[in-house]
Protein backbone atom coordinates (compact mmCIF):
# COMPACT_ATOMS: atom_id res chain seq x y z
CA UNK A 1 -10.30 -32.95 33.23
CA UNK A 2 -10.24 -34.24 29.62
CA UNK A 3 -9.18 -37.58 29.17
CA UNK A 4 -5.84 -36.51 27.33
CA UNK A 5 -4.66 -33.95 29.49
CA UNK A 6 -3.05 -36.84 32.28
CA UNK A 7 -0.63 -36.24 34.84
CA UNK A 8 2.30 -35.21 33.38
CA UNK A 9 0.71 -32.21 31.24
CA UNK A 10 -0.36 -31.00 34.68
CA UNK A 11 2.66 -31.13 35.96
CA UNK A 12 4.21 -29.56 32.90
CA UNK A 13 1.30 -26.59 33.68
CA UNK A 14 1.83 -25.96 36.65
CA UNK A 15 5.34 -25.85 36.57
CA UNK A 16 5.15 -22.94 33.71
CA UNK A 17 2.50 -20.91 35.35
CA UNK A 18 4.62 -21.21 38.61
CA UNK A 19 1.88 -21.39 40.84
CA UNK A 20 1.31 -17.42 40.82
CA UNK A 21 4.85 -17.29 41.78
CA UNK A 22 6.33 -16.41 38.47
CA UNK A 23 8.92 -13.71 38.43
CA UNK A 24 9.68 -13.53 34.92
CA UNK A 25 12.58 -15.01 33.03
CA UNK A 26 14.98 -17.46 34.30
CA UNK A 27 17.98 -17.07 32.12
CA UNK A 28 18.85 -14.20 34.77
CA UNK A 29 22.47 -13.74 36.17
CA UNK A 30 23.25 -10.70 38.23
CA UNK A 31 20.21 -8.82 37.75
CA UNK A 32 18.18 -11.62 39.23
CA UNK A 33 19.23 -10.12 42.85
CA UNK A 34 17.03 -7.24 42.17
CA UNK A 35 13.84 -8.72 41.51
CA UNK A 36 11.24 -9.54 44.45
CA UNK A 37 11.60 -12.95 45.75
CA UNK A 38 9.14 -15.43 46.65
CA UNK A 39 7.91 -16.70 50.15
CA UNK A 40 10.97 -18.88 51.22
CA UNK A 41 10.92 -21.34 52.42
CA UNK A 42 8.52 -22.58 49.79
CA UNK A 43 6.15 -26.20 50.04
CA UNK A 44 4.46 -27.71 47.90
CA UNK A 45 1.72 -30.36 48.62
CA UNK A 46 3.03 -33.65 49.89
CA UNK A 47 3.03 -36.62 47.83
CA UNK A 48 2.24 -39.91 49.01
CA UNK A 49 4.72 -42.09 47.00
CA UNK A 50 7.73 -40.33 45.35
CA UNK A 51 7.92 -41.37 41.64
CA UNK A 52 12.15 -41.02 40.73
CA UNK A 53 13.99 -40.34 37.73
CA UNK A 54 17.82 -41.34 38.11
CA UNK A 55 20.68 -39.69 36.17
CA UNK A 56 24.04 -41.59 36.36
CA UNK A 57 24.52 -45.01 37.64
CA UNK A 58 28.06 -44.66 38.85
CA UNK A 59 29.54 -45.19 42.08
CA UNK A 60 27.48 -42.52 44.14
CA UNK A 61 24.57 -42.79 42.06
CA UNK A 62 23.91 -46.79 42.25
CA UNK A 63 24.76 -45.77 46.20
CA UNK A 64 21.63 -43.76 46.09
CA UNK A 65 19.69 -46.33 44.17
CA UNK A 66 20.38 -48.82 46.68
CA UNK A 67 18.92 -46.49 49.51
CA UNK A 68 16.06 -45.57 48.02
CA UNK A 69 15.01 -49.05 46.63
CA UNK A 70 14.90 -49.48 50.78
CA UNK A 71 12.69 -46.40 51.50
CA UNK A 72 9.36 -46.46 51.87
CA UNK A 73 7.28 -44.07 49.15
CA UNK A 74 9.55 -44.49 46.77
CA UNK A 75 9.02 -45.64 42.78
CA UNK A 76 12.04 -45.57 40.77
CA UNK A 77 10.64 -45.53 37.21
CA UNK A 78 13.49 -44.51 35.20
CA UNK A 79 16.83 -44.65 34.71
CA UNK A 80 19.67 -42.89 32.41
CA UNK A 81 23.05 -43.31 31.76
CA UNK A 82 25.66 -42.74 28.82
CA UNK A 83 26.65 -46.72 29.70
CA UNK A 84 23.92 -49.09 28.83
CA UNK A 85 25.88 -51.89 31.52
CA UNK A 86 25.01 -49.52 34.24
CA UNK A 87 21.51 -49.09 33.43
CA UNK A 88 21.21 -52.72 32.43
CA UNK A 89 22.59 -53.78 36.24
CA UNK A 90 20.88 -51.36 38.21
CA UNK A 91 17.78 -52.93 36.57
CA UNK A 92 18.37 -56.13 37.89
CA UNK A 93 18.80 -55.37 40.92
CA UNK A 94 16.09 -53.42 41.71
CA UNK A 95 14.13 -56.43 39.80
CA UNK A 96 15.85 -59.17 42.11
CA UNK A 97 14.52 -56.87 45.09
CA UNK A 98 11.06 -56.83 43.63
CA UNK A 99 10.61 -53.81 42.48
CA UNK A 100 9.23 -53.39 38.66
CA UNK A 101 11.90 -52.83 36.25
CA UNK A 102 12.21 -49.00 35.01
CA UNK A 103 12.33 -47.91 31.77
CA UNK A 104 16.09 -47.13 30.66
CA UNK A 105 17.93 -44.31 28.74
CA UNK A 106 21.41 -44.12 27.05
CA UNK A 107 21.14 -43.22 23.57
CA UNK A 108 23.87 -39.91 24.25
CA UNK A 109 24.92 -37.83 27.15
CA UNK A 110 21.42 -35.67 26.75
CA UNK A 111 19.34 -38.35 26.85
CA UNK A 112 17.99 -37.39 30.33
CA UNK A 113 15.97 -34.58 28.17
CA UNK A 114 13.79 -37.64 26.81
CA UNK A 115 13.66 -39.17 30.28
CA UNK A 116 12.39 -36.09 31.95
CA UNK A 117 9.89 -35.07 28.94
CA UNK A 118 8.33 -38.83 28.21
CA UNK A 119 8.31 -40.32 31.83
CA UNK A 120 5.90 -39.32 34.65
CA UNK A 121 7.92 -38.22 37.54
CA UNK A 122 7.87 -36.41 41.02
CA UNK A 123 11.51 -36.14 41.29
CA UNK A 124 14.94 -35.82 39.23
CA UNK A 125 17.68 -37.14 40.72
CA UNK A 126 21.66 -36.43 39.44
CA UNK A 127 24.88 -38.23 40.47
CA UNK A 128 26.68 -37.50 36.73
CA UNK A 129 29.91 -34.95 36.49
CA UNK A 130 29.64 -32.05 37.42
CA UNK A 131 29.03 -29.74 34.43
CA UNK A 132 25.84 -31.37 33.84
CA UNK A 133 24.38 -31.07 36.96
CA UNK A 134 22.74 -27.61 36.21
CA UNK A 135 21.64 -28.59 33.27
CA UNK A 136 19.82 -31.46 34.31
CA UNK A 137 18.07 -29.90 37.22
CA UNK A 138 16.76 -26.75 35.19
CA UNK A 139 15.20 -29.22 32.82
CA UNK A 140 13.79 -31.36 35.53
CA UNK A 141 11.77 -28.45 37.11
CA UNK A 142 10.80 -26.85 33.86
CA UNK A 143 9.20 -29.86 33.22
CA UNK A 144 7.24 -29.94 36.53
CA UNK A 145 9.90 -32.52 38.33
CA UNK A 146 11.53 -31.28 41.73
CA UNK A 147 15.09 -31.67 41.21
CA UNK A 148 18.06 -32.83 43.81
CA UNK A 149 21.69 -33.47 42.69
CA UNK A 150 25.05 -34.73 44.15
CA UNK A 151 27.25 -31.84 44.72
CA UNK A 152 28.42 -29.04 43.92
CA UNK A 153 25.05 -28.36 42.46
CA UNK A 154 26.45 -26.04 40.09
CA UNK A 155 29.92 -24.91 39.08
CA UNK A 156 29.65 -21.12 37.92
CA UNK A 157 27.55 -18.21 39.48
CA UNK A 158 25.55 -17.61 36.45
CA UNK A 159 24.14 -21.58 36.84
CA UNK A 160 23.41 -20.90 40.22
CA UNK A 161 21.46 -18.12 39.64
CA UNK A 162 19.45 -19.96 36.82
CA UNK A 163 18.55 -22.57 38.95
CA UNK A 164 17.25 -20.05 41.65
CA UNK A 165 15.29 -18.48 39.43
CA UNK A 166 13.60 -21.31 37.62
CA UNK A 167 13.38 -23.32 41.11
CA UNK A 168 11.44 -20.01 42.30
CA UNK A 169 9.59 -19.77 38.86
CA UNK A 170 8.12 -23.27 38.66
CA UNK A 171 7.78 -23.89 43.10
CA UNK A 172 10.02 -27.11 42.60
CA UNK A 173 12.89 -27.58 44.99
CA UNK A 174 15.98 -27.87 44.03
CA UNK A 175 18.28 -29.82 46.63
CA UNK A 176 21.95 -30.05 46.62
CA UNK A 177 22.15 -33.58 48.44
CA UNK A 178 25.51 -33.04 50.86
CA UNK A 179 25.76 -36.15 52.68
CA UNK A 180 28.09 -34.29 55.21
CA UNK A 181 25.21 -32.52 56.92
CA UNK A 182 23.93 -35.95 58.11
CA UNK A 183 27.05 -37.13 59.53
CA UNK A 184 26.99 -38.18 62.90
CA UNK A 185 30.03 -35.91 64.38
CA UNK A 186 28.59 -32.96 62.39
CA UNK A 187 25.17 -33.83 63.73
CA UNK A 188 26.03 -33.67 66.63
CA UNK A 189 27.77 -30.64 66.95
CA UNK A 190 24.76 -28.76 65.32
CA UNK A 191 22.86 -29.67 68.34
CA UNK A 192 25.79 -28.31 70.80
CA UNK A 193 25.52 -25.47 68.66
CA UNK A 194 21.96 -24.72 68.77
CA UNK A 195 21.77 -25.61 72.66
CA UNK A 196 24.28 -22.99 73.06
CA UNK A 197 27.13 -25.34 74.20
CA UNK A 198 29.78 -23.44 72.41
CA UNK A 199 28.43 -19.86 73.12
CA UNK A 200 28.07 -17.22 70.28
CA UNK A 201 29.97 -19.08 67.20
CA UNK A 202 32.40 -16.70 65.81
CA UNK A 203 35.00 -19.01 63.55
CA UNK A 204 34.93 -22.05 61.93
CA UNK A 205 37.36 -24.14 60.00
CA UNK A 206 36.61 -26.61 56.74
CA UNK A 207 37.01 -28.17 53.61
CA UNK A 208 37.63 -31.55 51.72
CA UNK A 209 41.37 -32.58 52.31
CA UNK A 210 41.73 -36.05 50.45
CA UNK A 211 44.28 -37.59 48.14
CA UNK A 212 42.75 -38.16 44.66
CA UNK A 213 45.82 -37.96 42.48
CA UNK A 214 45.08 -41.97 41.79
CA UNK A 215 41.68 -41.52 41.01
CA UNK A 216 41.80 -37.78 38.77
CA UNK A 217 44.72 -39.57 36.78
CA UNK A 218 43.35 -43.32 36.11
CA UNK A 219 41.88 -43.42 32.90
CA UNK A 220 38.67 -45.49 33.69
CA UNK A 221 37.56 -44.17 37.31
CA UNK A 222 35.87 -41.11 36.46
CA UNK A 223 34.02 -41.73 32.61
CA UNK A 224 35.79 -39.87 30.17
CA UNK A 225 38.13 -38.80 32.85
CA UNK A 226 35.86 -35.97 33.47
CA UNK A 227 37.20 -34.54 37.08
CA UNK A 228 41.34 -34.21 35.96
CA UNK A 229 39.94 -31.64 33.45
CA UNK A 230 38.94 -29.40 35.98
CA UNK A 231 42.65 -29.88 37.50
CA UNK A 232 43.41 -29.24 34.04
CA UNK A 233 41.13 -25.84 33.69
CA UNK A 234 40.36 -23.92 36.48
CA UNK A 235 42.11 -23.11 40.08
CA UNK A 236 39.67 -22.71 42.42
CA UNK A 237 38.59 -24.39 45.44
CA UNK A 238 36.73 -27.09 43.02
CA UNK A 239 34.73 -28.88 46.05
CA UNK A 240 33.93 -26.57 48.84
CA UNK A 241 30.85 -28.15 50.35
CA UNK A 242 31.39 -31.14 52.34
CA UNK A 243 32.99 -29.34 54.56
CA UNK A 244 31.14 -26.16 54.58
CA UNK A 245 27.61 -27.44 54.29
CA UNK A 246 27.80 -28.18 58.13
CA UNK A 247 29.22 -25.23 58.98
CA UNK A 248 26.71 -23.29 57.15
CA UNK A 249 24.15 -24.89 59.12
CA UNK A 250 25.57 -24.25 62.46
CA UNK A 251 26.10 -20.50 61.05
CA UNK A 252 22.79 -19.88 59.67
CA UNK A 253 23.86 -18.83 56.72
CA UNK A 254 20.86 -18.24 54.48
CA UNK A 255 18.12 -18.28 57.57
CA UNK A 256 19.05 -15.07 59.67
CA UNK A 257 22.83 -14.61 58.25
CA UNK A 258 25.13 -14.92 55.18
CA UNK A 259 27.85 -15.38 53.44
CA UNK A 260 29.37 -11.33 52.89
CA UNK A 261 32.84 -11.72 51.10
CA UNK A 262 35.85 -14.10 50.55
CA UNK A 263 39.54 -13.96 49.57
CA UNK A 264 41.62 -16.68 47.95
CA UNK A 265 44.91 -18.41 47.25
CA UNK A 266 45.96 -20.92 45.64
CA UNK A 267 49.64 -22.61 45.94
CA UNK A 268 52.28 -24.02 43.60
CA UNK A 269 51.18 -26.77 41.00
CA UNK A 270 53.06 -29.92 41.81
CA UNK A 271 51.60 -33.19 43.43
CA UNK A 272 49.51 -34.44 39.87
CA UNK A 273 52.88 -33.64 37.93
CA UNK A 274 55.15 -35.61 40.38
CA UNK A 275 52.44 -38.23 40.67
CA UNK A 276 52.15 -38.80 36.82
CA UNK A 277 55.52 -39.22 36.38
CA UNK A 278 56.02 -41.61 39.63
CA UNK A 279 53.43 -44.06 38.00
CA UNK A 280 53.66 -43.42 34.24
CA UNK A 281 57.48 -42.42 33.24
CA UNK A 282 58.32 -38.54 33.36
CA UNK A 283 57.28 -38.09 29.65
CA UNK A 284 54.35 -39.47 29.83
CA UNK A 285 51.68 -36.95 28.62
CA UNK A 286 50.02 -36.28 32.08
CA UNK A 287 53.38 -35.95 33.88
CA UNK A 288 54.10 -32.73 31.49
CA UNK A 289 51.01 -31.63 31.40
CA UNK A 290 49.96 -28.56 32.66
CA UNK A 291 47.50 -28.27 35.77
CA UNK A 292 45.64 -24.94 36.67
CA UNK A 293 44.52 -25.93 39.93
CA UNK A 294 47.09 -25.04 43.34
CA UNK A 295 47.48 -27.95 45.10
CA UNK A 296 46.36 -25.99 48.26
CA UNK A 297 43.41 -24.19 48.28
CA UNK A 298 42.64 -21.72 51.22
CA UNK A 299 39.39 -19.51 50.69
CA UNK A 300 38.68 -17.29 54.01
CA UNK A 301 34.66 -16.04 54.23
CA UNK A 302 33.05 -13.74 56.34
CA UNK A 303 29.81 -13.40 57.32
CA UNK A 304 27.00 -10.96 57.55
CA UNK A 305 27.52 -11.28 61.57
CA UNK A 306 30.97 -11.36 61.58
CA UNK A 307 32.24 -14.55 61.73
CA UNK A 308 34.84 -15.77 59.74
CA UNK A 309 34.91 -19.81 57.86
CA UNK A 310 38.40 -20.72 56.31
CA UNK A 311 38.18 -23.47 53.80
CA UNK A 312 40.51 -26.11 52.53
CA UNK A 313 40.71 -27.79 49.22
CA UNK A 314 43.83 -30.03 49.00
CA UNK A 315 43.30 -33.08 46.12
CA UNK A 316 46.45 -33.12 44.81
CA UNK A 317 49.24 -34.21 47.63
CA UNK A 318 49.75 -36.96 50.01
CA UNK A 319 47.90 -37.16 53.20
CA UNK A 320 44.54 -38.65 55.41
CA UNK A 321 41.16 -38.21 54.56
CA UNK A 322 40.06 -34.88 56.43
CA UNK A 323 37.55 -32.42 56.51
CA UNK A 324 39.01 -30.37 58.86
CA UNK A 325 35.76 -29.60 60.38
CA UNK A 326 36.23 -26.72 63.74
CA UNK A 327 33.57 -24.97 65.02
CA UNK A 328 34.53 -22.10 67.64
CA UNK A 329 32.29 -20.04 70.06
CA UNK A 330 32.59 -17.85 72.83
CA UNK A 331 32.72 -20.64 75.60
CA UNK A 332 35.07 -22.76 73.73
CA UNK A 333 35.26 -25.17 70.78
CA UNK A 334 34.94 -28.69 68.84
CA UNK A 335 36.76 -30.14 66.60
CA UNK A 336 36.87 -33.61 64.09
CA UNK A 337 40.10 -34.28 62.79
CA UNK A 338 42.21 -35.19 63.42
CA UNK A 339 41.14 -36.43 66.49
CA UNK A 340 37.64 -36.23 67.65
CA UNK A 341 37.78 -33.28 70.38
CA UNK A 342 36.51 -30.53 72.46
CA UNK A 343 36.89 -27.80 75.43
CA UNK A 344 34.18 -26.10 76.78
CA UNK A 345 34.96 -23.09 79.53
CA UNK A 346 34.09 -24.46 82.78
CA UNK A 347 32.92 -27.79 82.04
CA UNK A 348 35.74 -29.84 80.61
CA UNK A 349 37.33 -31.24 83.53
CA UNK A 350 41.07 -29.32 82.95
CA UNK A 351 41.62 -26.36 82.14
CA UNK A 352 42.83 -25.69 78.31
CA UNK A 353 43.29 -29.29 77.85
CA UNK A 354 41.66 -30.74 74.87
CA UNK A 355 38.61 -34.08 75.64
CA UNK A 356 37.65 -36.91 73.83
CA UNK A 357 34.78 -36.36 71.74
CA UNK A 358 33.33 -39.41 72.53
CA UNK A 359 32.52 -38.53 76.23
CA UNK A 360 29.68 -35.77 75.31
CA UNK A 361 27.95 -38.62 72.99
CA UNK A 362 25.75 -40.00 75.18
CA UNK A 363 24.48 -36.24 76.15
CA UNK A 364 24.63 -34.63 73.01
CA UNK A 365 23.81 -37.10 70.36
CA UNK A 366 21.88 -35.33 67.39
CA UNK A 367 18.34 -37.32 67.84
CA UNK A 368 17.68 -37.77 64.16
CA UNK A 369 21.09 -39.47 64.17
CA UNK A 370 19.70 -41.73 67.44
CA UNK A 371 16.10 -42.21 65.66
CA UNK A 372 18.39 -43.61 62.00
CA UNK A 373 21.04 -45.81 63.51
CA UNK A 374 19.58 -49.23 62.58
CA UNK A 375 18.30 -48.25 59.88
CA UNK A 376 21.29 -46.42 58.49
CA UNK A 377 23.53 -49.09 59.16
CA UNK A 378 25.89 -50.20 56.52
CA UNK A 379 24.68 -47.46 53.63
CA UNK A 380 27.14 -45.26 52.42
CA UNK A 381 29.78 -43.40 54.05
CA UNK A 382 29.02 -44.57 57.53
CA UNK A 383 25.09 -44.48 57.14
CA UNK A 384 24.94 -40.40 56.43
CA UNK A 385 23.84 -41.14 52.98
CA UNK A 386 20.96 -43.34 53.87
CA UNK A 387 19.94 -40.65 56.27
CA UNK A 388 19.67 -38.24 53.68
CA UNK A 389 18.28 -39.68 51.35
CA UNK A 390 15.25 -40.77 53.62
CA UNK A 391 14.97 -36.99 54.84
CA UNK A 392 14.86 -36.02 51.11
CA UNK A 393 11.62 -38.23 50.39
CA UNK A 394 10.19 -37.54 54.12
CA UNK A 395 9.94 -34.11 53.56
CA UNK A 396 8.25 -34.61 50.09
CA UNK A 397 6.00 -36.78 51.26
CA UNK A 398 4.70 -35.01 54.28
CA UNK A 399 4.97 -31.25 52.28
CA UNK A 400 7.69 -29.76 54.23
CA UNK A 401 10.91 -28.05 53.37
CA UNK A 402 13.58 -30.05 52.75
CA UNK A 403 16.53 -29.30 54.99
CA UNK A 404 18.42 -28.07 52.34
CA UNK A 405 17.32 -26.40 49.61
CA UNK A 406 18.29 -23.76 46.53
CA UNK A 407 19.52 -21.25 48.57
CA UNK A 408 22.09 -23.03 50.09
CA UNK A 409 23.21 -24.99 47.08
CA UNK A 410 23.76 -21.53 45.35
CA UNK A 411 25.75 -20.21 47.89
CA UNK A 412 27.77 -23.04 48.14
CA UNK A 413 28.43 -24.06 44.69
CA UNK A 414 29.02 -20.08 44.25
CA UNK A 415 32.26 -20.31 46.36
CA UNK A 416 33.62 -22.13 43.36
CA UNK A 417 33.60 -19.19 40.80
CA UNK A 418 34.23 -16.71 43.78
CA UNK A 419 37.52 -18.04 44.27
CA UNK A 420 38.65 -18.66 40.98
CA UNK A 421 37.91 -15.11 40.66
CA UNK A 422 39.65 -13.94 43.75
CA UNK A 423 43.20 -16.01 42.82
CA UNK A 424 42.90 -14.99 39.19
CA UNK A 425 42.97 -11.02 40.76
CA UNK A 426 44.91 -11.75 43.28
CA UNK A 427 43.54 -12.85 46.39
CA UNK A 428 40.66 -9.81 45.59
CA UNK A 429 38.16 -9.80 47.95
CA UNK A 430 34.89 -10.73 45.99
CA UNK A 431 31.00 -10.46 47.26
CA UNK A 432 28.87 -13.14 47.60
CA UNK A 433 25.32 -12.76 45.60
CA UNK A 434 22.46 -12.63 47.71
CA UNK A 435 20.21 -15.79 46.28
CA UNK A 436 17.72 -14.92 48.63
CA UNK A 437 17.20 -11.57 47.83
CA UNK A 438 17.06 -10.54 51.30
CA UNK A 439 14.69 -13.06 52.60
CA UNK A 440 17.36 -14.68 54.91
CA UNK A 441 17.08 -11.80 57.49
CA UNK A 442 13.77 -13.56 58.23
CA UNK A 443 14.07 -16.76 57.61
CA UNK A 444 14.09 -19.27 60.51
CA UNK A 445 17.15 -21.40 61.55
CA UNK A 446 16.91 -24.82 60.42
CA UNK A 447 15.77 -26.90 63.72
CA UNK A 448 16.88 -29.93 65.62
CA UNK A 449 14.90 -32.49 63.50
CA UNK A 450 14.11 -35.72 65.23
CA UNK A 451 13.96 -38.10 62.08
């Protein structure tokens, strides 16, 4: 290999040529479903220590930074961020940890482009708002990087289907990092699920019911107060996947079923309005203005095999934390919030009286939550970050498939657009794309992974 031609050009190569797997151009939107797709799901060959690129330092994505300094295989080389304080903090901690200091980036909010094209890196990584997470994930993998972001990993159909195509294009995952699937209640009920606890599944309940009217209307929380203007723009169930990423998993959705249509509504516009003018005086600019997105959100899916998945999204009123979170079968069913519970058809000890949760722990504990508790403990959101983050580089480095992958970001981030589109006609029923291009009828269920 000439002495010029180093790593990076490879990876560059290798990314264009696709591995043989190129299926022409990526800047495909509909039309994409009708074009061949490739093996799924795809590997690549496993590398031994994970060289990372981070994009956005703020509170989820110095989170991550502080897992992954703690994983084993892992190199953060570079960092980027439109604040040069976050870059220039996150560097000294990884320093005071021991870890060499990486090269930073904040000359602009594109500045990632640079990162990506001068550093040498296995894999992307994106906690920034949300409109740039497409962007930043296409040009990771058409520059030879694999590519994960926080969710929703993208925010209209026509992104999701880019990043399908150029993930397929170039062999480079793309991962839509939902922490939710690695919960431990959620774990656990995947197992019950897949040891057939519940019998045939055939409903499910969702979503991401928490009060952010604080945080979407404080000036300096979100930079450039970058998540009211989607209040401000678009009604639409803006965040479906925290809750639904769980469910999908339990549902098989994109491994032997699918999403097949939804219908939306939205409800009256009130709690940001009422908020604003609580905290900032009625005529106070955000207390008139005007906010597109229903304060209630209810989407209803149905799947390939029948099964139906209503989702939530409620940001704008008073009320708990919640993900809703139900999962019913044929035998009987589990639920999260808002108190851990469960009844199972012959086995729960009265009959159509609800159980603690907690009593079916010690049986039915997800293993690859058993196998992370120490380690987990104290990262993120009750550990479930830490756990995904180390399944993200475990897969990489042993070649695998990562648990989640394109597919199911598409699908999920495509409920966004769906149901803007379904309120905006109506409550029309719309059809979900088919990312996979009909490889889901065959692909396998993901399994009970031991960790």
């Amino acid at each position: 290999m000439p002495e010029d031609f180093n790593r990076r050009d490879f990876l560059k190569t290798t990314a264009t040529a696709g591995i043989g797997l190129s299926i022409g151009a990526s800047g495909l939107s509909g039309c994409a479903a009708q074009l061949k797709s490739v093996p799924v799901p795809f590997t690549v060959p496993p590398i031994d220590t994970v060289r990372m690129g981070f994009v956005g330092l703020g509170h989820q994505g110095s989170n991550h930074v502080r897992n992954f300094m703690n994983i084993e295989g892992v190199k953060i080389v570079a960092l980027c961020d439109i604040v040069p304080e976050k870059i220039d903090t996150t560097q000294e901690r990884l320093v005071e940890a021991g870890h060499p200091k990486p090269t930073g980036y904040s000359n602009g909010h594109e500045d990632f482009r640079r990162m990506i094209d001068e550093e040498d890196l296995d894999l992307v990584f994106t906690a920034t708002p949300w409109k740039w997470h497409a962007p930043i994930c296409v040009a990771a993998m058409e520059n030879g990087k694999h590519a994960a972001t926080e969710i929703p990993m993208a925010i209209t159909l026509d992104e999701c289907w880019q990043l399908v195509d150029v993930s397929e294009r170039t062999n480079r995952h793309c991962v839509a990092m939902e922490n939710c699937c690695y919960d431990r209640t959620e774990l656990m009920i995947l197992n019950m699920v897949r040891k057939g606890l519940l019998g045939e599944l055939l409903h499910a309940e969702c979503g991401y019911l928490h009060d952010l009217r604080g945080l979407k209307l404080s000036p300096t929380f979100y930079e450039e107060e970058w998540r009211i203007k989607h209040s401000i723009a678009r009604d639409a169930d803006l965040y479906p996947t925290h809750g639904l990423g769980p469910i999908t998993q339990c549902m098989n959705i994109n491994r032997g079923n699918q999403f097949d249509f939804l219908v939306s509504m939205s409800c009256s516009t009130r709690g940001l309005n009422l908020y604003a003018a609580g905290k900032f005086g009625a005529d106070h600019l955000k207390a008139v203005q005007e906010y597109a997105l229903g304060d209630v959100v209810n989407t209803l899916i149905q799947t390939k095999l029948g099964q139906t998945i209503l989702i939530t999204h409620d940001t704008n009123t008073p009320r708990p934390y919640s993900r809703k979170v139900l999962v019913q079968g044929t035998k009987g069913l589990v639920r999260k919030y808002p108190e851990q519970k469960i009844y199972i058809e012959g086995v729960s000890s009265r009959s159509d009286q609800w159980e603690d949760l907690a009593d079916y722990y010690e049986e039915w504990e997800h293993p690859l939550w058993s196998s992370m508790r120490e380690r987990s403990r104290g990262a993120g959101h009750g550990g479930m970050d830490y756990i995904e983050d180390f399944r993200l580089i475990q897969c990489l480095r042993e070649g695998k498939p990562t648990d989640m992958d394109v597919y199911d970001g598409a699908s999920w981030s495509a409920v966004i657009d769906l149901s803007e589109r379904s309120i905006a006609g109506r409550s029309r029923s719309m059809e979900f794309p088919d990312f996979t291009r009909g490889a889901w009828q065959d692909r396998e269920p993901l399994g009970i992974i031991e960790g």
